[in-house]
Protein backbone atom coordinates (compact mmCIF):
# COMPACT_ATOMS: atom_id res chain seq x y z
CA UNK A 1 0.00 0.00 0.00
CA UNK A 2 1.26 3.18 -0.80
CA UNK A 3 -0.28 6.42 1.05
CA UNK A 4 -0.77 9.33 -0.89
CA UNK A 5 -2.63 11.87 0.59
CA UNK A 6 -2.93 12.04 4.99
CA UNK A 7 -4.81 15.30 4.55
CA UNK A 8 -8.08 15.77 2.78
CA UNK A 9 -8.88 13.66 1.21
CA UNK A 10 -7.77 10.59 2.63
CA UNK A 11 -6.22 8.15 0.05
CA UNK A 12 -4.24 5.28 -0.80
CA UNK A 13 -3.21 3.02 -3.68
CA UNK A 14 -3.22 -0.78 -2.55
CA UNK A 15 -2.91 -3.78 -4.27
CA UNK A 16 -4.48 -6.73 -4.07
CA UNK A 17 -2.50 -10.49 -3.38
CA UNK A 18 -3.41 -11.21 -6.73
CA UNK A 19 -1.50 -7.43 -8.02
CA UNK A 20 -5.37 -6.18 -8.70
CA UNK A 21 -4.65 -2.38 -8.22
CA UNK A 22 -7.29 -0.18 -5.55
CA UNK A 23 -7.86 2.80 -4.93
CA UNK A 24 -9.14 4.23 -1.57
CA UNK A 25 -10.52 7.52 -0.88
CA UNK A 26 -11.79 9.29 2.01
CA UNK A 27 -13.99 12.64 1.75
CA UNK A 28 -16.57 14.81 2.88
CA UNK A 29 -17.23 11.49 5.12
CA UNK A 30 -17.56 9.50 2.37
CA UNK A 31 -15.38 6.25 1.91
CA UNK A 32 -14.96 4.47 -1.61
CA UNK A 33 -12.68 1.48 -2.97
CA UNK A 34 -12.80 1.36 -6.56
CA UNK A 35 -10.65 -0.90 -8.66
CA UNK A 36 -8.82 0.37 -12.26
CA UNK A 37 -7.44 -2.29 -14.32
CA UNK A 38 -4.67 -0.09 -15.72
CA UNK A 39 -3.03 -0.03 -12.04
CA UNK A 40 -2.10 3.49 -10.29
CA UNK A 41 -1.67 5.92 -13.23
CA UNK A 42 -5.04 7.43 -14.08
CA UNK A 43 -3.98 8.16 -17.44
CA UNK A 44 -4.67 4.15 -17.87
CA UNK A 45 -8.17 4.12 -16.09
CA UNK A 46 -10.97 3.47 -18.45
CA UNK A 47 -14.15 2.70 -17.60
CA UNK A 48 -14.22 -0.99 -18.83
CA UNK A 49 -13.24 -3.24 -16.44
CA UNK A 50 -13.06 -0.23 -13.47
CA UNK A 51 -15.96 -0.51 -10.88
CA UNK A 52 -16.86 0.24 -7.11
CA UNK A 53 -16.38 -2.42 -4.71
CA UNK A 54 -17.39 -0.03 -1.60
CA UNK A 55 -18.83 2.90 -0.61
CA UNK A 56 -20.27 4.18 2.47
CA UNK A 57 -20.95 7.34 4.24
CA UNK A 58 -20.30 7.55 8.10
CA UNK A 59 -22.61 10.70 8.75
CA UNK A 60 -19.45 13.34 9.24
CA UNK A 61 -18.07 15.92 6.89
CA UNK A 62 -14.70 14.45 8.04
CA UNK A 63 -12.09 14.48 5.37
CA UNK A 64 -9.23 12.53 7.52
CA UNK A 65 -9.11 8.86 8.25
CA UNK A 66 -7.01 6.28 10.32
CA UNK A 67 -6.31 3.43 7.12
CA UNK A 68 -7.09 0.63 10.03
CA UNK A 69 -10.57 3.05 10.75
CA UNK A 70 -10.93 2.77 6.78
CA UNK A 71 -10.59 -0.83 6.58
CA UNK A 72 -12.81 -1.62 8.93
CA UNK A 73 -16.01 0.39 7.14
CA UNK A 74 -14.94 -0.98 3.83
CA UNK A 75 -14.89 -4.38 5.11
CA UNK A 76 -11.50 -5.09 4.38
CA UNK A 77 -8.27 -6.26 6.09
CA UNK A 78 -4.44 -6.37 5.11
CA UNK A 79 -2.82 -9.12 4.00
CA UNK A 80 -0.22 -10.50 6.15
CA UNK A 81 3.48 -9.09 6.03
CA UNK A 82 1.83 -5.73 3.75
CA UNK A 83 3.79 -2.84 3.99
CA UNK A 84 2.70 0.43 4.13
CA UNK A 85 4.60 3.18 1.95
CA UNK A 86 4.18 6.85 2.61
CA UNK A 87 4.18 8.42 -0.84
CA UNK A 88 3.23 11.55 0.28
């Protein structure tokens, strides 16, 4: 996982075990995981094969998350031994 952003919004690129590329964004109180098939660079996102695997609003205007506060309202988890890079 790389961490992009720790202000608003709230975002990281993580990749699946499989090397599926996510992205996950945190705004306004709003959470989402989408996935893009052409990995990180959004000049490669298209809309085939892109899609939203979460989304959720937790009733805030918040624009700042904890990741492990993230995962846990988008129902995900890390996989063991994951690293977490700060690309900021």
């Amino acid at each position: 996982m790389v961490w992009t952003c720790s202000s608003h919004p709230s975002q990281w690129n993580a990749w699946t075990t499989g090397g599926r590329y996510l992205y996950f964004r945190y705004r306004h109180g709003e959470g989402s995981v989408e996935h893009f098939p052409g990995g990180a660079d959004p000049d490669t996102w298209d809309e085939e094969g892109s899609g939203l695997l979460a989304r959720w609003h937790d009733g805030s205007r918040g624009g700042r998350i904890d990741l492990a506060d993230f995962l846990v309202l988008a129902g995900l988890r890390l996989a063991p031994n994951s690293q977490l890079l700060d690309g900021r």
